[in-house]
C-alpha atoms as a PDB file:
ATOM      1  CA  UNK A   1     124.492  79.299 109.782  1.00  0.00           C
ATOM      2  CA  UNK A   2     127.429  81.885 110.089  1.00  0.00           C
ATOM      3  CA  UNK A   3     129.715  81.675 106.295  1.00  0.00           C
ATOM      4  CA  UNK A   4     133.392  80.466 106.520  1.00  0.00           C
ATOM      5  CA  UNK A   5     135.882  82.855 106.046  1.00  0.00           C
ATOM      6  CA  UNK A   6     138.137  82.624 102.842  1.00  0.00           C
ATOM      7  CA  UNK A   7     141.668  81.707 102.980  1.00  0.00           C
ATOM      8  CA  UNK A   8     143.820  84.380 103.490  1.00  0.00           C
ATOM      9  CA  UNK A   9     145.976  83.048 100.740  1.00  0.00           C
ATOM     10  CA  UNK A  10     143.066  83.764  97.962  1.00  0.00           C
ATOM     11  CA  UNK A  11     141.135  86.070  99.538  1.00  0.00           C
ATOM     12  CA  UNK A  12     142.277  88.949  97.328  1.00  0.00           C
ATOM     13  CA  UNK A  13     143.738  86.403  94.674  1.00  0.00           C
ATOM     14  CA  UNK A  14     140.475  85.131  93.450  1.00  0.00           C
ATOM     15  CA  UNK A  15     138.223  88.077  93.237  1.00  0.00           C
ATOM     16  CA  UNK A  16     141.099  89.666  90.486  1.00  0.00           C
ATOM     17  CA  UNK A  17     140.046  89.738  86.878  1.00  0.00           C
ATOM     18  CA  UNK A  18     143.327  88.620  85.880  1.00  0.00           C
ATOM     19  CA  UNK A  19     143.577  85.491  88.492  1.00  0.00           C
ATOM     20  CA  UNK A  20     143.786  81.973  86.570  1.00  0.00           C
ATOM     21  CA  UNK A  21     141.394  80.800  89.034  1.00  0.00           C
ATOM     22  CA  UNK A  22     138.568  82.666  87.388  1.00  0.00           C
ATOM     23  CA  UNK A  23     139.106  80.608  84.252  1.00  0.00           C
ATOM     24  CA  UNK A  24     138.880  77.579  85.760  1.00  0.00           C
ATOM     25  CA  UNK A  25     135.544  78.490  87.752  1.00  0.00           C
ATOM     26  CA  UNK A  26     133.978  79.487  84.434  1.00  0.00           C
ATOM     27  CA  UNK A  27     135.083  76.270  82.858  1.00  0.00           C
ATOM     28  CA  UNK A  28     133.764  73.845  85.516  1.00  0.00           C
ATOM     29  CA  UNK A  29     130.720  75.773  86.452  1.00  0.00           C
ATOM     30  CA  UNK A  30     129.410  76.378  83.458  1.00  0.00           C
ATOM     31  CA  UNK A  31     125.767  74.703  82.804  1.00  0.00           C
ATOM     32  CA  UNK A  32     127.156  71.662  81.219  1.00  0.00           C
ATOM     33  CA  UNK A  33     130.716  71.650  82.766  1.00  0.00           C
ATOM     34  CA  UNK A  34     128.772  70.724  86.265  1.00  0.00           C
ATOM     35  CA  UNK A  35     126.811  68.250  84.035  1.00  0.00           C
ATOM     36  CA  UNK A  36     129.662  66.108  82.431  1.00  0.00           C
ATOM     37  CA  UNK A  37     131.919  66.140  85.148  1.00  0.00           C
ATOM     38  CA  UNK A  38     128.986  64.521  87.318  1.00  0.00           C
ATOM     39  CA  UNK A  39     127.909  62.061  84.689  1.00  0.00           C
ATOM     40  CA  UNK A  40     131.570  61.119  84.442  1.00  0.00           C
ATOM     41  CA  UNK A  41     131.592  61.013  88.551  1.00  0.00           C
ATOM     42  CA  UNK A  42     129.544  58.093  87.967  1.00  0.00           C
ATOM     43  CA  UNK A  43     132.007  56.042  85.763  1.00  0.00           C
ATOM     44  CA  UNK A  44     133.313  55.805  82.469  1.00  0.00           C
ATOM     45  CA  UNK A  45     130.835  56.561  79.616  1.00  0.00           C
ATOM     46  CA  UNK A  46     130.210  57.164  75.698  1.00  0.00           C
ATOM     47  CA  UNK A  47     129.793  60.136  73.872  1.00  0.00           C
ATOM     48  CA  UNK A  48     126.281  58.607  73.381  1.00  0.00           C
ATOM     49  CA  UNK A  49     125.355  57.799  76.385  1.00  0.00           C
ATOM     50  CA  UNK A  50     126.841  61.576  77.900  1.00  0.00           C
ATOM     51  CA  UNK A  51     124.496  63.398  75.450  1.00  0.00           C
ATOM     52  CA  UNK A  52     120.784  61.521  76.183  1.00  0.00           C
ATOM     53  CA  UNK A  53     121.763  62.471  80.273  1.00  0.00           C
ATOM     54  CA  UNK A  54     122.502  65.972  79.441  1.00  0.00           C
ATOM     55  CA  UNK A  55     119.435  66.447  78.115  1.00  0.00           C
ATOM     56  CA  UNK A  56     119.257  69.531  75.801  1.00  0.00           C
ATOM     57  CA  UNK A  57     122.975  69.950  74.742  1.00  0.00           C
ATOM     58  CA  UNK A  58     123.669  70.297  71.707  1.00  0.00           C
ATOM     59  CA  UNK A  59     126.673  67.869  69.707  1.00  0.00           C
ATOM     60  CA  UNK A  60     128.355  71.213  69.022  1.00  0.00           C
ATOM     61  CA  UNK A  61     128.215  72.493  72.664  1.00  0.00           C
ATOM     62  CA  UNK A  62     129.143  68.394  74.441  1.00  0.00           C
ATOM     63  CA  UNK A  63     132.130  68.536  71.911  1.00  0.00           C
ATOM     64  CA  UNK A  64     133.479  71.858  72.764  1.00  0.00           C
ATOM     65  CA  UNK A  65     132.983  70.882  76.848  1.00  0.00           C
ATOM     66  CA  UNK A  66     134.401  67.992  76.682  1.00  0.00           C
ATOM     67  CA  UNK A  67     137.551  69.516  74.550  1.00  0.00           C
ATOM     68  CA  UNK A  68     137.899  72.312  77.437  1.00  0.00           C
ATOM     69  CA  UNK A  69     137.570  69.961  80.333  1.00  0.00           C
ATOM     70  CA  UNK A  70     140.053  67.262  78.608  1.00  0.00           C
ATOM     71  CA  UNK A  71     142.723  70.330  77.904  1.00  0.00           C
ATOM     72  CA  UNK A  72     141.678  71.081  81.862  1.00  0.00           C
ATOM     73  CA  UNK A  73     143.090  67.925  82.791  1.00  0.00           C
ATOM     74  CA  UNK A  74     139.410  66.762  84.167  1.00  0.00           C
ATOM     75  CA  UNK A  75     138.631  64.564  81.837  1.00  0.00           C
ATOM     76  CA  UNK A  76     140.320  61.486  80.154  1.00  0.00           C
ATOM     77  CA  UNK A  77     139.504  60.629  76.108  1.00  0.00           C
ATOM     78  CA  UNK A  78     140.173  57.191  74.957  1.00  0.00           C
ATOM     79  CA  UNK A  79     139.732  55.878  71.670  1.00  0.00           C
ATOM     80  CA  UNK A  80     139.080  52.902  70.966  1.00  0.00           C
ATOM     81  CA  UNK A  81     140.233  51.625  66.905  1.00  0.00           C
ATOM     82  CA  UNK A  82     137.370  49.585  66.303  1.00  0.00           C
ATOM     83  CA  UNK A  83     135.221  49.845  63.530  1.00  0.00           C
ATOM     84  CA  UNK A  84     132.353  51.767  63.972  1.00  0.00           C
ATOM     85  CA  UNK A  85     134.407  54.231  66.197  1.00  0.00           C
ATOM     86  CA  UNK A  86     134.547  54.031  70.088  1.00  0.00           C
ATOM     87  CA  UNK A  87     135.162  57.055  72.185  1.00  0.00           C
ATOM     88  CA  UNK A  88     135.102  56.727  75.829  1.00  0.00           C
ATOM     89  CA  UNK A  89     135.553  59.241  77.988  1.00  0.00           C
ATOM     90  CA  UNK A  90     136.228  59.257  82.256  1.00  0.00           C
ATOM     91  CA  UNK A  91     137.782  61.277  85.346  1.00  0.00           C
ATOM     92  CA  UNK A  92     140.870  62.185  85.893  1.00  0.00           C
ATOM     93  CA  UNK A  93     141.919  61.668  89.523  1.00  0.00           C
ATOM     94  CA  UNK A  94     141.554  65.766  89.348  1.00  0.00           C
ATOM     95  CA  UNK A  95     138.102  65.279  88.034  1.00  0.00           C
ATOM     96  CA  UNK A  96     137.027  62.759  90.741  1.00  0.00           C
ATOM     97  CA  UNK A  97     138.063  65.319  92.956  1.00  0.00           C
ATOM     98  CA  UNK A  98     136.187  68.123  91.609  1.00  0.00           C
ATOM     99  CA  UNK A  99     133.131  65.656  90.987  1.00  0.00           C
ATOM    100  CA  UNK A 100     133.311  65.128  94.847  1.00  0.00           C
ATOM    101  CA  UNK A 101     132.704  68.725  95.338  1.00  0.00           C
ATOM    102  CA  UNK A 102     129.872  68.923  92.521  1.00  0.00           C
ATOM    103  CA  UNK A 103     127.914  66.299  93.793  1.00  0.00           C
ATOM    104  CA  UNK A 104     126.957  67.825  96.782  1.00  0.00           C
ATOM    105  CA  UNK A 105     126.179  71.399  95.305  1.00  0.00           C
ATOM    106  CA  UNK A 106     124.094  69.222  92.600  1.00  0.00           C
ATOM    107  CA  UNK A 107     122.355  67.776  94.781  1.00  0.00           C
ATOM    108  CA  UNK A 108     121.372  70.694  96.380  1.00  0.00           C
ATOM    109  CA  UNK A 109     120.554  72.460  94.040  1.00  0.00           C
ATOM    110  CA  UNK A 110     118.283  69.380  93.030  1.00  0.00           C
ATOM    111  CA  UNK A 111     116.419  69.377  96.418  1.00  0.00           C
ATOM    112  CA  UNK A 112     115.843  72.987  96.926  1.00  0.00           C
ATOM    113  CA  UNK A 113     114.955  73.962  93.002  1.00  0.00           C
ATOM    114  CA  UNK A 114     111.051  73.869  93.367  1.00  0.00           C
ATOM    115  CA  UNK A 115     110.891  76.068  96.500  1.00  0.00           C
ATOM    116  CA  UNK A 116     113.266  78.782  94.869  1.00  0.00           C
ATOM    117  CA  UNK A 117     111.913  78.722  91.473  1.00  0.00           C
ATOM    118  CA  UNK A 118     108.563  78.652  92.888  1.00  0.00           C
ATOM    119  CA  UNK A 119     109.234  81.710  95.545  1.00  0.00           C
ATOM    120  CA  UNK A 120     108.069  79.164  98.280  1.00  0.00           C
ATOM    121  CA  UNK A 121     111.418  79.156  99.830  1.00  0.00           C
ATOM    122  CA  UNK A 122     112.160  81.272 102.825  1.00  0.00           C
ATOM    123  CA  UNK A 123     115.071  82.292 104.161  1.00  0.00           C
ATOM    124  CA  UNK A 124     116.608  80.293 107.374  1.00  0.00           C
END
């Protein structure tokens, strides 16, 4: 399978230290940025229930990714003044699109992890 070529319009745009583009990449594919935003591609959920399927992140580190994808614009906060305290949090119509785009790399990444980290995997 031959690669696609890159748009001509960020072909030397993305690949530049200063381009904006960089920042976003490193906020959405960071280990738990890909995480979140496909939890949340799933529906709206609790801070709760977004830490036991993230299995291994820290309250410090889901706080601080879901600050930096909110201030992205990917993800929506809402809450709730009840008594105890309800957050919920969602996609943005941005973040469903991203999360459309995650998905499938996920899921990739899900069926082909044993034969990589296992060194059974051979090139096609």
């Amino acid at each position: 399978m031959k690669a696609s070529p890159l748009p001509p319009a960020f072909a030397d745009g993305v690949f530049a230290a200063g381009c904006p583009s960089r920042t976003v990449l490193d906020h959405v594919t960071s280990k738990w940025g890909v995480l979140i935003l496909v939890a949340l591609s799933e529906g709206e959920q609790r801070w709760s229930d977004l830490r036991r399927r993230a299995e291994g992140i820290s309250e410090k580190m889901l706080a601080q990714t879901l600050k930096t994808l909110e201030r992205d614009g990917l993800v929506s906060r809402n809450a709730q003044p009840v008594i105890p305290p309800r957050v919920d949090y969602s996609l943005t119509e941005r973040g469903y699109e991203l999360s459309a785009l995650l998905v499938p790399l996920v899921a990739w990444a899900f069926d082909n992890a044993d034969e990589i980290i296992n060194g059974t995997g051979k090139a096609k």
